[in-house]
N, C-alpha and C. Protein backbone atom coordinates (compact mmCIF):
# COMPACT_ATOMS: atom_id res chain seq x y z
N UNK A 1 24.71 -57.64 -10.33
CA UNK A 1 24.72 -57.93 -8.91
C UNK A 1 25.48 -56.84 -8.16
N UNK A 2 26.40 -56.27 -8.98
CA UNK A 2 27.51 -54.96 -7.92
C UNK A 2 26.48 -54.33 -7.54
N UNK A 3 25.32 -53.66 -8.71
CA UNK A 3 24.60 -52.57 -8.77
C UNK A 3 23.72 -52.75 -8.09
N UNK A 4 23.60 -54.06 -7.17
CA UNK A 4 22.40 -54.19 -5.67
C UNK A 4 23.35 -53.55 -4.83
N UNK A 5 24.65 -54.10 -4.48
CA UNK A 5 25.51 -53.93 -3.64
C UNK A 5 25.42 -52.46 -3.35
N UNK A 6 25.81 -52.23 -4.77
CA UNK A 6 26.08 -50.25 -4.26
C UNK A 6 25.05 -49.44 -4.25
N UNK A 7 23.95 -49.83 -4.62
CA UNK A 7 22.83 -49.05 -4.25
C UNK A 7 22.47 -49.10 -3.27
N UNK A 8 22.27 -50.45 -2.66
CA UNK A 8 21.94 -50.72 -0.71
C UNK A 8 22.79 -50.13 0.16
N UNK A 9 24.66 -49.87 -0.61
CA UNK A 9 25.04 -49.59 0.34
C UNK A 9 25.01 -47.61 0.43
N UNK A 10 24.94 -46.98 -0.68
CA UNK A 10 24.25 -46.09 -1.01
C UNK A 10 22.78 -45.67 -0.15
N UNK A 11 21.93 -46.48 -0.25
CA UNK A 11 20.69 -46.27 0.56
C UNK A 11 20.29 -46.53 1.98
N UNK A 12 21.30 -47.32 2.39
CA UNK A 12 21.94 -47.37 3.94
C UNK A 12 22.72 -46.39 4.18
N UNK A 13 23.38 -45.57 3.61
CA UNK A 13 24.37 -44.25 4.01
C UNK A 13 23.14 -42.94 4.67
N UNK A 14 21.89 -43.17 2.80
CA UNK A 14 21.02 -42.15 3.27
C UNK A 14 20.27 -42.45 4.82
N UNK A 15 19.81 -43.29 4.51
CA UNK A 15 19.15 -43.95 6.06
C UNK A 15 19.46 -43.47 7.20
N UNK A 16 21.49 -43.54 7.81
CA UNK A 16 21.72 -43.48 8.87
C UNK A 16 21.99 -41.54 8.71
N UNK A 17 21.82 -40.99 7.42
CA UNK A 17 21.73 -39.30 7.67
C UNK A 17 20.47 -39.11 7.89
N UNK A 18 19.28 -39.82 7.43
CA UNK A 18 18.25 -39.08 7.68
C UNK A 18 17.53 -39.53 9.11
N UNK A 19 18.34 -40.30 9.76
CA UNK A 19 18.09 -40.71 11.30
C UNK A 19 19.01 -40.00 12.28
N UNK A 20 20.26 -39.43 12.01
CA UNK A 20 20.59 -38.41 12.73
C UNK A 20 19.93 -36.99 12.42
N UNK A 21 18.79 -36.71 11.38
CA UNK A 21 18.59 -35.70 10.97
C UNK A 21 17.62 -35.66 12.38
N UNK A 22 16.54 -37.04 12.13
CA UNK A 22 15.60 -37.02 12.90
C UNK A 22 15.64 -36.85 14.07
N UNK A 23 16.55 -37.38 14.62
CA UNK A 23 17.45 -37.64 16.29
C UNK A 23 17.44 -35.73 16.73
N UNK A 24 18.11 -35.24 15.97
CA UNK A 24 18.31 -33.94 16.26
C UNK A 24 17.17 -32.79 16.13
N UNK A 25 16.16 -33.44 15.67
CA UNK A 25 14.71 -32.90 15.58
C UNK A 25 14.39 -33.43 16.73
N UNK A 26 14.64 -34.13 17.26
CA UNK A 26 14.06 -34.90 18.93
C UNK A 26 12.66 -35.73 18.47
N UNK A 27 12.90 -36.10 17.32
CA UNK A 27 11.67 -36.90 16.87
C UNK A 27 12.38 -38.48 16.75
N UNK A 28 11.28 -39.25 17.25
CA UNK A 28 11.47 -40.95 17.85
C UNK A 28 11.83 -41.49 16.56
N UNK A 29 12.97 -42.92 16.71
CA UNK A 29 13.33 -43.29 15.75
C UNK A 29 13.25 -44.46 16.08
N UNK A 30 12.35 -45.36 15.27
CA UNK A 30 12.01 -46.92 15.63
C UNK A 30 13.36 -47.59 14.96
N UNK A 31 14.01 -48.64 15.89
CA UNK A 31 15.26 -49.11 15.64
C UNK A 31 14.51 -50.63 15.86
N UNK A 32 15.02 -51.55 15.28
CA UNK A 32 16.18 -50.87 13.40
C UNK A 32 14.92 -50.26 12.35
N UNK A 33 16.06 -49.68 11.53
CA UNK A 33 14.98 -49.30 11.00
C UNK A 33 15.55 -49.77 9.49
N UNK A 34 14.09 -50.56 9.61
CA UNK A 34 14.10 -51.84 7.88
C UNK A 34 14.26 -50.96 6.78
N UNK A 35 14.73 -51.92 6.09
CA UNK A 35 15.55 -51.08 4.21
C UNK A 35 15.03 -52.13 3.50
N UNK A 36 14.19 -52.17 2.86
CA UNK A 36 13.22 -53.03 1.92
C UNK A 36 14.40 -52.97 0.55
N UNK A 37 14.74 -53.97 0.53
CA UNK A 37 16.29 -54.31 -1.30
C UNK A 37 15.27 -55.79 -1.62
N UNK A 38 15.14 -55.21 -2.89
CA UNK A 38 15.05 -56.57 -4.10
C UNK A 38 16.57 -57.40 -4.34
N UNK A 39 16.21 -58.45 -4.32
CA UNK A 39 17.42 -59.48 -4.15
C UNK A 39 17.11 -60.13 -5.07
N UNK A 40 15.96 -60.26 -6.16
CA UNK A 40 15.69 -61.21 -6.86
C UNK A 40 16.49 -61.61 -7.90
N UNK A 41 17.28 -60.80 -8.46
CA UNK A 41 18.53 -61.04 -9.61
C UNK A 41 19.43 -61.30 -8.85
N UNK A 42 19.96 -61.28 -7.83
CA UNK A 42 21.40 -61.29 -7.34
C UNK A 42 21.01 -63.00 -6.91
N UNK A 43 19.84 -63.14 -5.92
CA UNK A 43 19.63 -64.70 -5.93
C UNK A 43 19.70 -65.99 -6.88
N UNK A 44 19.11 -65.35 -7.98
CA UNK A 44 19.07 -66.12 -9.31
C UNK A 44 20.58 -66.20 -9.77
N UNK A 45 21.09 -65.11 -10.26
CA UNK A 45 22.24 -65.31 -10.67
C UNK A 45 23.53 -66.24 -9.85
N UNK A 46 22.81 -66.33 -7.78
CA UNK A 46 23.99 -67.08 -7.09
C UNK A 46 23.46 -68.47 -7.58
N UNK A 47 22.31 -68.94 -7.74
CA UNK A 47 22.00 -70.15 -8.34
C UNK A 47 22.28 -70.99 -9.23
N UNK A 48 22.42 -69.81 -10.64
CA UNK A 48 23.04 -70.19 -11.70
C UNK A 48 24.38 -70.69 -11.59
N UNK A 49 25.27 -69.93 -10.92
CA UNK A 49 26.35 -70.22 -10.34
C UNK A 49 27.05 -71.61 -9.44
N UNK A 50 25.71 -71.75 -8.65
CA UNK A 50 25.89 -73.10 -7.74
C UNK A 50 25.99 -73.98 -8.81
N UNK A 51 24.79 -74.22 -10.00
CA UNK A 51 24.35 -75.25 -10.74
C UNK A 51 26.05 -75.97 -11.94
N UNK A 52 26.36 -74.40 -11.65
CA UNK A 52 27.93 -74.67 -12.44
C UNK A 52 28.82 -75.60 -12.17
N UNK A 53 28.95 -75.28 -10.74
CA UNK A 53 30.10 -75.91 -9.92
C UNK A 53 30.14 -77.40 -9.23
């Protein structure tokens, strides 16, 4: 589950460089701009978790 965390937050870092890249090219930047993350293990595993407690 970290390894969703830090990759999204990793791939959100690239995102907001390659939108100031664009900005400064004077080329249009549709806001927001969506970040497609698989959640499917991190969901499952909060489940397993609920079923514990």
């Amino acid at each position: 589950m970290e390894a969703e965390f830090i990759s999204a937050s990793q791939a959100g870092r690239e995102l907001l460089g390659t939108k100031e890249l664009l900005n400064e090219l004077k080329l249009r930047v549709r806001e927001p701009m969506p970040m497609w993350i698989d959640n499917q293990a991190t969901i499952k595993q909060l489940e397993s978790k609920k079923r514990l407690l």
